[in-house]
Protein backbone atom coordinates (compact mmCIF):
# COMPACT_ATOMS: atom_id res chain seq x y z
CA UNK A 1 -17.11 29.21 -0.58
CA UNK A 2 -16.01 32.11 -2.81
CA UNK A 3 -13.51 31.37 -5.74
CA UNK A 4 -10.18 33.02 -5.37
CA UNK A 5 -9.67 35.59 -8.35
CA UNK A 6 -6.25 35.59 -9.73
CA UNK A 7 -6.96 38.73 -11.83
CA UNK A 8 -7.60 40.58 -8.58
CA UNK A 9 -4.74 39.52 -7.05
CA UNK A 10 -2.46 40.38 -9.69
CA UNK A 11 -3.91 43.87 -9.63
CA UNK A 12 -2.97 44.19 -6.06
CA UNK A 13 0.35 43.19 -6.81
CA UNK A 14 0.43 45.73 -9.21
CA UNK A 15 -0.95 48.33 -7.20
CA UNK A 16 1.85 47.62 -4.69
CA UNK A 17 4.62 47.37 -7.24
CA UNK A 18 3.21 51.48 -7.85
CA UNK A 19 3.30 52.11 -4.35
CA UNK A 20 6.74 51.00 -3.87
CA UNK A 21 8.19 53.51 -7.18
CA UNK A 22 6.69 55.93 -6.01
CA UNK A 23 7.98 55.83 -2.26
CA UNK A 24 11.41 55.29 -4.08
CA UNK A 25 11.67 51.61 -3.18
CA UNK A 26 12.67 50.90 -6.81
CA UNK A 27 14.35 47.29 -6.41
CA UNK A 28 11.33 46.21 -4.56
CA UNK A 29 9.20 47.91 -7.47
CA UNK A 30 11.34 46.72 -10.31
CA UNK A 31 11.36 43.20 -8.43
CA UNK A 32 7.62 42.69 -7.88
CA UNK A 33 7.01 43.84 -11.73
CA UNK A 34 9.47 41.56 -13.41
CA UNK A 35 7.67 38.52 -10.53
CA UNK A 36 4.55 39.49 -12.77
CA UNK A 37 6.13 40.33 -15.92
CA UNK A 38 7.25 37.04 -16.25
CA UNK A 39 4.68 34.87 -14.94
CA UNK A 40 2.98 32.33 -17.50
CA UNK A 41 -0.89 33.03 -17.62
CA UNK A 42 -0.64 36.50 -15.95
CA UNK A 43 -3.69 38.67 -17.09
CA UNK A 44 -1.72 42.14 -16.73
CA UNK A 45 1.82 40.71 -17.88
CA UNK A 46 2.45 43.93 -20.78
CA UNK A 47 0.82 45.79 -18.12
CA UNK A 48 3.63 44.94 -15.39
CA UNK A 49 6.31 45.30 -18.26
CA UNK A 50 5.44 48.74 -18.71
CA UNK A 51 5.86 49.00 -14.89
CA UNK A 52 9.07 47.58 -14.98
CA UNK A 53 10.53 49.59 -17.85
CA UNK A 54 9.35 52.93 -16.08
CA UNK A 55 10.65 51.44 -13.15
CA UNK A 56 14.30 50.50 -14.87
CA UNK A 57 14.52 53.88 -16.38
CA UNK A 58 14.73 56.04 -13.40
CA UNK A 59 17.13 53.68 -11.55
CA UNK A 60 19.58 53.67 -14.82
CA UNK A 61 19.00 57.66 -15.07
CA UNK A 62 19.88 57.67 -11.15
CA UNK A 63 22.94 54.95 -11.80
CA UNK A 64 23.91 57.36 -14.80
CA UNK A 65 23.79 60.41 -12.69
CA UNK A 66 25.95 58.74 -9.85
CA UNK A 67 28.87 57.81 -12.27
CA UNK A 68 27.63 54.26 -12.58
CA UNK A 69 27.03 53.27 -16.10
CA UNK A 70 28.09 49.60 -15.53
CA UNK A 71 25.44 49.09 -13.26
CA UNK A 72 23.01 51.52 -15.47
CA UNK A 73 23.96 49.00 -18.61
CA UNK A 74 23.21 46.06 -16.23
CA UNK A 75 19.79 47.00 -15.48
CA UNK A 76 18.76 47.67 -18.80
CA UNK A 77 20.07 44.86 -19.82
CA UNK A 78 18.10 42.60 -17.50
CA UNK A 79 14.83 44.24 -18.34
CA UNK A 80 15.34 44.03 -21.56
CA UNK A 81 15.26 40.29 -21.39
CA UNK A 82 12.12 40.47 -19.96
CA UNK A 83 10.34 43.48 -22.62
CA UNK A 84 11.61 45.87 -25.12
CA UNK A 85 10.79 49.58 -24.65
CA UNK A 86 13.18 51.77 -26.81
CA UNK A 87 13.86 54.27 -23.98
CA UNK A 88 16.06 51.63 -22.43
CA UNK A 89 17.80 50.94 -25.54
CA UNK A 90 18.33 54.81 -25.67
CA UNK A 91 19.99 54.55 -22.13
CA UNK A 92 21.83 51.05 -22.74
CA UNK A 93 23.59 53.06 -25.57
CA UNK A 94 24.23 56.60 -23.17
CA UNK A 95 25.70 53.87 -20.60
CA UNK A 96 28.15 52.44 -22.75
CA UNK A 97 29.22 55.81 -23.83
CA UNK A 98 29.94 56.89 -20.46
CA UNK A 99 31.91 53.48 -19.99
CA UNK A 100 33.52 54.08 -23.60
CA UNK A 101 34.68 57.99 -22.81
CA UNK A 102 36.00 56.20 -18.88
CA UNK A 103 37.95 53.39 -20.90
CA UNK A 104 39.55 56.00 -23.46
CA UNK A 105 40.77 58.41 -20.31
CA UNK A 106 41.97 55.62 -19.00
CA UNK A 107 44.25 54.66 -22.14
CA UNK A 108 45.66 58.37 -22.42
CA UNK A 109 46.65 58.00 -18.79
CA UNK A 110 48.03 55.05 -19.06
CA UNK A 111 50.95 56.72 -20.89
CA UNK A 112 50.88 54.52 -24.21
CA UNK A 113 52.61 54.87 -27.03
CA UNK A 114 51.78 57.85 -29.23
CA UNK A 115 49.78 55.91 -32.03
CA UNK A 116 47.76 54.67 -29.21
CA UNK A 117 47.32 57.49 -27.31
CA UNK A 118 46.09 59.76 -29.97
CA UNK A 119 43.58 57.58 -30.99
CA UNK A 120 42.62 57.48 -27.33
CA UNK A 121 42.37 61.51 -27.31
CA UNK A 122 40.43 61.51 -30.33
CA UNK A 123 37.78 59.03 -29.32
CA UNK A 124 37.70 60.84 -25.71
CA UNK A 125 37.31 64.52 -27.55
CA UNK A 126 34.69 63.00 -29.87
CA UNK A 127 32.41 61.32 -27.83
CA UNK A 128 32.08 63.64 -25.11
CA UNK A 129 29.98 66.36 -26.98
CA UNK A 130 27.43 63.47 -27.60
CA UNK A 131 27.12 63.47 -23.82
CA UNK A 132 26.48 67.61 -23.62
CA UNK A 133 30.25 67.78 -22.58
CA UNK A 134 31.90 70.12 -25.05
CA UNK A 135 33.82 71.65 -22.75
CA UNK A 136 36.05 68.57 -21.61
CA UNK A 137 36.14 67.77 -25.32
CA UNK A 138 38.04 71.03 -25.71
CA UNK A 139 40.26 70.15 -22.73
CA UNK A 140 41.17 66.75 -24.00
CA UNK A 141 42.02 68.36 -27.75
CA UNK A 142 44.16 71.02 -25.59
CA UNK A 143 45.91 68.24 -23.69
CA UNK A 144 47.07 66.20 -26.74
CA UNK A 145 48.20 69.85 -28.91
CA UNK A 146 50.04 70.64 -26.08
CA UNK A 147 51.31 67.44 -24.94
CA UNK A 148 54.96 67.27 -24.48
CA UNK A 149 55.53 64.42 -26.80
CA UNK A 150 55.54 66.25 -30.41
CA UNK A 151 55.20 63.22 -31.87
CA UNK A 152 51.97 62.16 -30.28
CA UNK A 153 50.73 66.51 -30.43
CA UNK A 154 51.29 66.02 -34.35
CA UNK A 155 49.39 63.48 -34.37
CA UNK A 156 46.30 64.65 -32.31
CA UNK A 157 46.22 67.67 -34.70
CA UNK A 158 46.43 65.45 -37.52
CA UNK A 159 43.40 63.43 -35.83
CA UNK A 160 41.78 67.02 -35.39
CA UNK A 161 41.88 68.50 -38.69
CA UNK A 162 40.74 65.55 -40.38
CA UNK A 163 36.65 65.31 -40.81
């Protein structure tokens, strides 16, 4: 009778887990690494780690590119419980300024009171260059100087000129 190898069998598992990122199957992939990541005793656990980080990395980049930072955040944060790789901190941090720039739109259109909303407008038109945005930074600084309110528009230009 031959002894069962569990090295050998993690290596398969492993070799799957590859299989299944690279035919795009990433929650299978990302599933099958963290199984191994995580087990006690495994012989290729940093191994299946890595696998899971390159794995989590493409499907927050995808989630990021879809408008879905929450869920981006999520998985990052789930695989981060299980090993640290500083590119996933990197998107963790992206994510929550996408989630930041959607919360502060969401306070200027809310309509709030001028304080309020030009610290919303600020935030907005200061965070989106840091996501390659420029542009809608401009629009947002354009929105409050011209905003109908001249309380709130001297205030956004007070916001702007200051460094």
């Amino acid at each position: 009778m031959t002894a069962i190898d569990p090295r050998a069998d993690q290596v398969r598992q492993i070799d799957q887990a590859r299989r299944l990122y690279e035919a795009g199957e990433l929650d299978a992939a990302a599933e099958l690494f963290a199984e191994l990541a995580t087990t006690e005793g495994a012989h290729d656990r940093a191994q299946a780690a890595l696998g899971l980080a390159v794995v989590a990395e493409r499907m927050a980049e995808d989630l990021l590119a879809d408008s879905r930072p929450d869920e981006a955040a999520d998985v990052v944060l789930q695989v981060l419980e299980v090993t640290d790789a500083p590119r996933l901190r990197v998107l963790l941090g992206i994510a929550h300024l996408e989630m930041a720039c959607a919360e502060f739109a969401a306070a200027v259109e809310a309509g709030p009171d001028a304080d309020t909303a030009a610290l919303a407008i600020e935030l907005l038109a200061r965070t989106l260059p840091l996501r390659g945005r420029d542009g809608d930074a401009e629009t947002v600084w354009r929105y409050g100087f011209e905003h109908a309110d001249d309380t709130l528009a001297a205030q956004v230009r007070q916001r702007y000129d200051r460094p």
